[in-house]
N, C-alpha and C. Protein backbone atom coordinates (compact mmCIF):
# COMPACT_ATOMS: atom_id res chain seq x y z
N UNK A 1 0.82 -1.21 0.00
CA UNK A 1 0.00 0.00 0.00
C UNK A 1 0.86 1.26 0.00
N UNK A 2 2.17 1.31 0.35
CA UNK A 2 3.02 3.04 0.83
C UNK A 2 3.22 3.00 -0.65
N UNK A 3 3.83 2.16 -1.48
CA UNK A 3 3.98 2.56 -2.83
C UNK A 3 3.01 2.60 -3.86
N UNK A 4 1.71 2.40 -3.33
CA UNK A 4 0.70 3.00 -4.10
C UNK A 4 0.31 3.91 -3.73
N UNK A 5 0.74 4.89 -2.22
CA UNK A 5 0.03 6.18 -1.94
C UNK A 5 1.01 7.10 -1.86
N UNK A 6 2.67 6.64 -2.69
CA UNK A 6 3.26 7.24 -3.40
C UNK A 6 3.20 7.78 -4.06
N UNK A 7 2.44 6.88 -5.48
CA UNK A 7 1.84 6.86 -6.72
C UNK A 7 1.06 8.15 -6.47
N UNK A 8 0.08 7.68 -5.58
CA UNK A 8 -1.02 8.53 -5.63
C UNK A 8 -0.90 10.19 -5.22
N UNK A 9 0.39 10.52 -3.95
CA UNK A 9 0.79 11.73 -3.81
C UNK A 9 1.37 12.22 -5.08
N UNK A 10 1.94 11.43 -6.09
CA UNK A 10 2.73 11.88 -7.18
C UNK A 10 1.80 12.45 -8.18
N UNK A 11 0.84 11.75 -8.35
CA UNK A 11 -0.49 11.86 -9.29
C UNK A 11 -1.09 13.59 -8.89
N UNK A 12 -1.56 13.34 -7.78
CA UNK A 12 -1.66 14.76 -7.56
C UNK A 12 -1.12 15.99 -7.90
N UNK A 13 0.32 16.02 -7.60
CA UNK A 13 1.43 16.68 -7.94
C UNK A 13 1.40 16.88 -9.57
N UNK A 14 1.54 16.10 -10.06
CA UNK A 14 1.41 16.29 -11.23
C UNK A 14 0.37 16.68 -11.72
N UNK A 15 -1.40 16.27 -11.75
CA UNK A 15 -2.22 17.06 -11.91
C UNK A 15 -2.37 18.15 -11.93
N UNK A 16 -1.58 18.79 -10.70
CA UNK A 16 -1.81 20.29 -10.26
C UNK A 16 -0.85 20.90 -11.06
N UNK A 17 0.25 20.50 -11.15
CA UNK A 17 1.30 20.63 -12.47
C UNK A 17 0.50 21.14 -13.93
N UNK A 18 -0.38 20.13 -14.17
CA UNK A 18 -0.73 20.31 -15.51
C UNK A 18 -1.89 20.72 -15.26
N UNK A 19 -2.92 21.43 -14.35
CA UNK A 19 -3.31 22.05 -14.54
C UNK A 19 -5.19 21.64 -14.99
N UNK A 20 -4.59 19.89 -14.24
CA UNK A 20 -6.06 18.97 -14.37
C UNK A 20 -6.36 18.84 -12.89
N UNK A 21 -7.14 19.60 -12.83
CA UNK A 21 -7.66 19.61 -11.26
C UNK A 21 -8.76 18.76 -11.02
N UNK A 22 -9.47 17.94 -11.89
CA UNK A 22 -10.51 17.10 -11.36
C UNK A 22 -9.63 15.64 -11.29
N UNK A 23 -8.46 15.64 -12.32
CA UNK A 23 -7.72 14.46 -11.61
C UNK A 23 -7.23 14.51 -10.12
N UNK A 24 -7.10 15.66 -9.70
CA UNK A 24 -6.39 16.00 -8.30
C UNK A 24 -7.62 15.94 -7.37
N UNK A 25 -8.83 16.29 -7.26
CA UNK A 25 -9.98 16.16 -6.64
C UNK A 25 -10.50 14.26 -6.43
N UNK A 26 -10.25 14.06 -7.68
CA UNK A 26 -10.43 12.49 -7.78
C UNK A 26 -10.01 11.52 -6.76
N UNK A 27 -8.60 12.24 -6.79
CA UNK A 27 -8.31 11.46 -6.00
C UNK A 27 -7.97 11.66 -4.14
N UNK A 28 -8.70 12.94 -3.77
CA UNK A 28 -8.70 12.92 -2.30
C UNK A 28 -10.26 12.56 -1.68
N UNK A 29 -10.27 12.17 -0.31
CA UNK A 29 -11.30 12.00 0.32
C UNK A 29 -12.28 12.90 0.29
N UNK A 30 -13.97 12.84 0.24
CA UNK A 30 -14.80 14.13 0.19
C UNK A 30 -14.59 14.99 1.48
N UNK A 31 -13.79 14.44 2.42
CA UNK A 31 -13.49 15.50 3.36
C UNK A 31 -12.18 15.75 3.96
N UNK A 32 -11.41 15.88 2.57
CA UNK A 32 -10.33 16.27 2.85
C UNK A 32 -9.79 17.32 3.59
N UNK A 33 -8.39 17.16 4.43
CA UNK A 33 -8.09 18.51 4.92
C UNK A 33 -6.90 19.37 4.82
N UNK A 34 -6.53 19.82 3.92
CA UNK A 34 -5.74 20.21 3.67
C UNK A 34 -5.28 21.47 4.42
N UNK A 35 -3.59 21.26 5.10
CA UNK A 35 -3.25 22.19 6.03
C UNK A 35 -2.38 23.11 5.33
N UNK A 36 -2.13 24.51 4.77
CA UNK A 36 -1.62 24.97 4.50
C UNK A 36 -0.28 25.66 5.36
N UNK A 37 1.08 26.44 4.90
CA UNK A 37 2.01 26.35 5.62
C UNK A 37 1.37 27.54 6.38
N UNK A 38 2.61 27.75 7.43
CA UNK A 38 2.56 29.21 7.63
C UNK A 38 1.01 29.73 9.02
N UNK A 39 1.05 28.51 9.43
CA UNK A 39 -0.32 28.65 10.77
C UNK A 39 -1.88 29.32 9.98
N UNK A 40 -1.85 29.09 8.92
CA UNK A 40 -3.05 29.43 8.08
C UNK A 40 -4.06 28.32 8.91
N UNK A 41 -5.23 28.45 8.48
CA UNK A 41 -6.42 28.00 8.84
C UNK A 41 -6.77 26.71 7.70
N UNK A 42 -6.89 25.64 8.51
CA UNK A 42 -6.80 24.15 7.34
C UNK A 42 -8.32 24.58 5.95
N UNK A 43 -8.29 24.05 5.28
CA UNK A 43 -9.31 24.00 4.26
C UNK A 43 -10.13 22.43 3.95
N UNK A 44 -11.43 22.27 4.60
CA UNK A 44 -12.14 21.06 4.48
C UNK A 44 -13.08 20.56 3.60
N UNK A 45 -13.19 19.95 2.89
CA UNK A 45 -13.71 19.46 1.90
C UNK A 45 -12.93 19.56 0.80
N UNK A 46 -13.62 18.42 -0.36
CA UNK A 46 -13.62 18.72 -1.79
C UNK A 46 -13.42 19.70 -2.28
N UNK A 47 -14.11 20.49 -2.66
CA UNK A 47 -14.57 21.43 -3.17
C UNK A 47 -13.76 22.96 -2.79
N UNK A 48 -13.57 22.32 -1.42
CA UNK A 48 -12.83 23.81 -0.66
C UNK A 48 -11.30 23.34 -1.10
N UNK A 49 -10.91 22.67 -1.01
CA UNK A 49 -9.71 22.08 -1.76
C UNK A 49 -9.31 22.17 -3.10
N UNK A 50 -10.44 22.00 -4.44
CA UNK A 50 -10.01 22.80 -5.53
C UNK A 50 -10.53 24.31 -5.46
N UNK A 51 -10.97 24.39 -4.67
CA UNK A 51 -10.89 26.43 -4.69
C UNK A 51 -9.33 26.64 -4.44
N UNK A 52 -9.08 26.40 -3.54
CA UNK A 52 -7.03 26.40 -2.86
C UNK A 52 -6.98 26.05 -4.19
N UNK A 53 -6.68 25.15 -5.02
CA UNK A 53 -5.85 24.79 -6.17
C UNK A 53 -5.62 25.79 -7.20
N UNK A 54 -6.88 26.36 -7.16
CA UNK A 54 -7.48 27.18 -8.23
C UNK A 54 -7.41 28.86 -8.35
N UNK A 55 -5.77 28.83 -7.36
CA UNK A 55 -5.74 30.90 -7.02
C UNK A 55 -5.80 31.66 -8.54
N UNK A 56 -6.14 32.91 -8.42
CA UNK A 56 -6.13 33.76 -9.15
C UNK A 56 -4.77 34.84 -9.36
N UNK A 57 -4.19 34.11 -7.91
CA UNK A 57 -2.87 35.18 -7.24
C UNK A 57 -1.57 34.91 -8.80
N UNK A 58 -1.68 33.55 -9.43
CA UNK A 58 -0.44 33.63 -10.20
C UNK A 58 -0.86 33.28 -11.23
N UNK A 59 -0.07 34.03 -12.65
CA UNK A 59 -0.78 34.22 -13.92
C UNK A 59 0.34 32.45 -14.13
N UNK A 60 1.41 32.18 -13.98
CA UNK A 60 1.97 30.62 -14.01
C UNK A 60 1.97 29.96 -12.88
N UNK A 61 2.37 28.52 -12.69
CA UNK A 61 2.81 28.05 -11.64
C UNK A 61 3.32 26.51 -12.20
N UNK A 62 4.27 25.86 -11.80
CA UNK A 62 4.82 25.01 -11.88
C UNK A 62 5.23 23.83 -11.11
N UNK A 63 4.99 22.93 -10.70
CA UNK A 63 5.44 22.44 -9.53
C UNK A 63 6.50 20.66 -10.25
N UNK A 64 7.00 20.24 -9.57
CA UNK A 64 8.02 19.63 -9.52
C UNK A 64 8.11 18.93 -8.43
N UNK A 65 7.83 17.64 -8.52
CA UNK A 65 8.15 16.67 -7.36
C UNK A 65 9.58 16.38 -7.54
N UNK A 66 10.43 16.15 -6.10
CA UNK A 66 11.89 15.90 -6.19
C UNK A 66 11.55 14.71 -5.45
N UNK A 67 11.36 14.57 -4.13
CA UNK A 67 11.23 13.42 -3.50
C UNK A 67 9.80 12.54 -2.72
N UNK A 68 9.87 11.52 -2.87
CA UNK A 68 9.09 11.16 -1.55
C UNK A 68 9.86 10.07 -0.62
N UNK A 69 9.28 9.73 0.62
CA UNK A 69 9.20 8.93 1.67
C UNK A 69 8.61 8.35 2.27
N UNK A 70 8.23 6.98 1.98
CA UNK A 70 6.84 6.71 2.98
C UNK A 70 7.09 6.59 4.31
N UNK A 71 6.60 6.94 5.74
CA UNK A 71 6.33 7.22 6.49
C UNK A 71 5.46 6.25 7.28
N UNK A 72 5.53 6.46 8.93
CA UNK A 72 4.97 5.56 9.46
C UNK A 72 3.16 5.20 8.94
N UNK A 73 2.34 4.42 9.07
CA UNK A 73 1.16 4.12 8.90
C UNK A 73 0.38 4.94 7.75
N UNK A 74 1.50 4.31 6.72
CA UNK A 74 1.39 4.60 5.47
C UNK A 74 0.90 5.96 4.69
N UNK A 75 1.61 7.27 5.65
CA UNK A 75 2.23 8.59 5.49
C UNK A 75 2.60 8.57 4.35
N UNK A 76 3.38 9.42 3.44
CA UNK A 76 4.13 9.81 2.80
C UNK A 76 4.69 11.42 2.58
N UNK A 77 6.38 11.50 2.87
CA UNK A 77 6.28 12.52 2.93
C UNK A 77 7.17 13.15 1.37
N UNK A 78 6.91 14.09 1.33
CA UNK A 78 7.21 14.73 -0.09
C UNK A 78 8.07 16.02 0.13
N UNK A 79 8.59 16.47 -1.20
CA UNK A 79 9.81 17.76 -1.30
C UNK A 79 8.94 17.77 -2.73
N UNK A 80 8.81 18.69 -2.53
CA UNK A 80 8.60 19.63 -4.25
C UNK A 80 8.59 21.18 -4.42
N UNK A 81 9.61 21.42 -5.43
CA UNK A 81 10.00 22.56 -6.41
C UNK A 81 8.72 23.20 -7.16
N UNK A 82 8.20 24.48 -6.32
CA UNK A 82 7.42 25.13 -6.93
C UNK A 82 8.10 26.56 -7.41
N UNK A 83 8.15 26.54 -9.01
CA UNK A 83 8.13 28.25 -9.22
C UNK A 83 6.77 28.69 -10.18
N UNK A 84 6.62 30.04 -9.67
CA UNK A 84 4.99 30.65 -9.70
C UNK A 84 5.70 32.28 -10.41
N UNK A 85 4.57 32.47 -10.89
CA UNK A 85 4.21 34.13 -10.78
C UNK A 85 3.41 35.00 -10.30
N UNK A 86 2.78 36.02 -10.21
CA UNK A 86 1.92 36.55 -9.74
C UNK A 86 1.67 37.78 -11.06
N UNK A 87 0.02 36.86 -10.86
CA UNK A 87 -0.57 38.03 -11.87
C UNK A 87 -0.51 38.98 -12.26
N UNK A 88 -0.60 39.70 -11.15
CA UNK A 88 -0.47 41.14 -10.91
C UNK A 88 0.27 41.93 -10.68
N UNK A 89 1.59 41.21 -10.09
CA UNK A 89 2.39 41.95 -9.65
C UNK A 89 4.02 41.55 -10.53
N UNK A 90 3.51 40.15 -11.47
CA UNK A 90 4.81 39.44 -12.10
C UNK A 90 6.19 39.14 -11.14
N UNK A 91 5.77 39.37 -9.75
CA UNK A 91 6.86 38.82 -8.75
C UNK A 91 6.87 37.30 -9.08
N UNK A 92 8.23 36.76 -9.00
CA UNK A 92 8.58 35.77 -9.20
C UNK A 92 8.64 34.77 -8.25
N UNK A 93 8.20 33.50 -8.05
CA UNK A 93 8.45 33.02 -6.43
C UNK A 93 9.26 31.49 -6.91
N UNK A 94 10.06 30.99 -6.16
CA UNK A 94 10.90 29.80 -6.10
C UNK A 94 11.13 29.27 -4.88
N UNK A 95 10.71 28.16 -4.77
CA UNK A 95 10.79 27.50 -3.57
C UNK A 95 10.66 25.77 -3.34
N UNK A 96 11.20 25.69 -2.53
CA UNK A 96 10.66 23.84 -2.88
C UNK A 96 10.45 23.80 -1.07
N UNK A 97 9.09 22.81 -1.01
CA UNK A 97 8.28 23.02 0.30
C UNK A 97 8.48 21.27 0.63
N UNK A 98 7.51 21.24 1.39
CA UNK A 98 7.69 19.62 1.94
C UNK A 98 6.13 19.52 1.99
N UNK A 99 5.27 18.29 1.78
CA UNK A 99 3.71 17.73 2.42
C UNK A 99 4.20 16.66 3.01
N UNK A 100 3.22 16.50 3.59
CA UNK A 100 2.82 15.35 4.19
C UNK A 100 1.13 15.23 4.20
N UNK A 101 1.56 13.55 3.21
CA UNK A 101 0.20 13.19 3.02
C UNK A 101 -0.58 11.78 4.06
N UNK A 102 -1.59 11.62 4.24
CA UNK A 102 -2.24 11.13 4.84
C UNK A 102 -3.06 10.50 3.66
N UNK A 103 -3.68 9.06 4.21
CA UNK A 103 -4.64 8.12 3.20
C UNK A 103 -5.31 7.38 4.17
N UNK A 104 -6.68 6.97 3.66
CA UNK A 104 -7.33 6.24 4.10
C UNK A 104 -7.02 4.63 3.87
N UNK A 105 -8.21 3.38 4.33
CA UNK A 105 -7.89 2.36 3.85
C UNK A 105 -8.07 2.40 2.32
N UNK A 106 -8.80 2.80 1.81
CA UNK A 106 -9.23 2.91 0.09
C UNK A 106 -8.34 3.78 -0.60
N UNK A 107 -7.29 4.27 -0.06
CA UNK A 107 -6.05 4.88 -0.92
C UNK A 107 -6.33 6.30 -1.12
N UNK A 108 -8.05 6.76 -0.31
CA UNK A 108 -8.04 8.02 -0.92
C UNK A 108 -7.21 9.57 0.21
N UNK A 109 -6.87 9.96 -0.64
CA UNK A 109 -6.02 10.89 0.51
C UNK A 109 -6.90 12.12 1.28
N UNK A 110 -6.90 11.82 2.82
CA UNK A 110 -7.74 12.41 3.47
C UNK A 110 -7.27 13.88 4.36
N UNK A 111 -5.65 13.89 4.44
CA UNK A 111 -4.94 15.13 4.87
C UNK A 111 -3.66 15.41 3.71
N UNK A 112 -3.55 16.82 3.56
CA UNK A 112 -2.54 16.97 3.03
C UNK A 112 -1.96 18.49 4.23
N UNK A 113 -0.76 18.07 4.63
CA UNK A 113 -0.17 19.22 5.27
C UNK A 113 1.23 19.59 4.70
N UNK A 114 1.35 20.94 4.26
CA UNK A 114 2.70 21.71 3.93
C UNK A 114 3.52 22.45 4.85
N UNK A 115 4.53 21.92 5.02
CA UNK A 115 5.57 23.23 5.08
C UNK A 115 6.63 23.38 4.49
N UNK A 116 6.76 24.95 5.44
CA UNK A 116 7.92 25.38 4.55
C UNK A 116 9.58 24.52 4.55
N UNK A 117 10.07 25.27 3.65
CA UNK A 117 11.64 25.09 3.64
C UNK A 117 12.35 24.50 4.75
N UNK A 118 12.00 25.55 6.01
CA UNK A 118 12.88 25.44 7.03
C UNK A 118 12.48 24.61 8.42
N UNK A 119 11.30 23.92 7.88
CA UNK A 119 10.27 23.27 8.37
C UNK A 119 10.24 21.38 8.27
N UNK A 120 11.64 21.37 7.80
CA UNK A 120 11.79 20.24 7.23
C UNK A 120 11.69 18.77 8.67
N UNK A 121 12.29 19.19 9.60
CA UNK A 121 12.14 18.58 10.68
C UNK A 121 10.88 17.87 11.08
N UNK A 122 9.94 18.98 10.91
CA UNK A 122 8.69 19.46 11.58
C UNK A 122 7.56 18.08 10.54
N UNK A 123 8.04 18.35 9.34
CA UNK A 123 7.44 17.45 8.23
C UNK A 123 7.64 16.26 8.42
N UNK A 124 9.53 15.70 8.69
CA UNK A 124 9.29 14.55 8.88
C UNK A 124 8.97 14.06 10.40
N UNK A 125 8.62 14.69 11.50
CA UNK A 125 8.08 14.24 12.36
C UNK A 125 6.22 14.10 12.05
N UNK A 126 6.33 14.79 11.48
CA UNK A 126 4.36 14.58 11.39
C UNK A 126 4.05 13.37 10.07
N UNK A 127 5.04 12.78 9.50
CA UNK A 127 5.24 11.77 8.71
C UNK A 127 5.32 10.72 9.41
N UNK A 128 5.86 10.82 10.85
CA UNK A 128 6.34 9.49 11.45
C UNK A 128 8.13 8.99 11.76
N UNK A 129 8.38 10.25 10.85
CA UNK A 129 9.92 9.83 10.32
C UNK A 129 10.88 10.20 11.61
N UNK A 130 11.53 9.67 12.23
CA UNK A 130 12.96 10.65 12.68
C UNK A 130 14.34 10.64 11.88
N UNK A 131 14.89 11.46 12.48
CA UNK A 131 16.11 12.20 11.91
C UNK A 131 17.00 10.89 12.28
């Protein structure tokens, strides 16, 4: 099962990459929760989940999976290379963040939590992982 909810964090990633967001909806739980970095306020459901996918803030965006890890009770944790723009302002952003994903028994993914860069610790402890 960790290397099919590999698969399945990768799938995502890439969806959102290309910019097919009902493949990326497909495949999380209808009450997903996705934790954004930065002490933001989580986002629950479907639906509230491709709204997040779906900003208006950047006229590109790109993302790039570098790694994963599966993690205790079939966690997986991830590194991916996002560079973006912003619509409006054509500021440039580059960064590569960390998730950590969560799955049910049926493979569908029911948490997704990000952080940042410097947050890397923090990721693989909520993965299960130690240093």
């Amino acid at each position: 099962m960790s290397e099919q909810n590999v698969e399945r964090a990768r799938r995502v990633l890439e969806a959102v990459a290309e910019v097919d967001f009902d493949t990326a909806v497909a495949l999380v739980h209808p009450q997903v929760e996705l934790v954004p970095p930065g002490a933001q306020a989580p986002h629950r459901g479907a639906a509230r989940f491709r709204r997040w996918l779906e900003p208006d803030a950047f006229a590109e965006q790109t993302i790039e999976p570098l790694e994963f890890v599966v993690g205790n009770e079939g966690r997986v944790l991830s590194k991916q290379y996002i560079k973006a723009r912003g619509a409006g302002s054509g500021i440039e952003l580059e960064i590569a963040s960390w998730s950590v994903w969560t799955f049910d028994e049926d493979g569908l993914i029911t948490r997704i939590e990000i952080f940042l860069p410097h947050e890397e610790s923090k990721a693989r402890a909520a993965a299960g992982l130690t240093d």
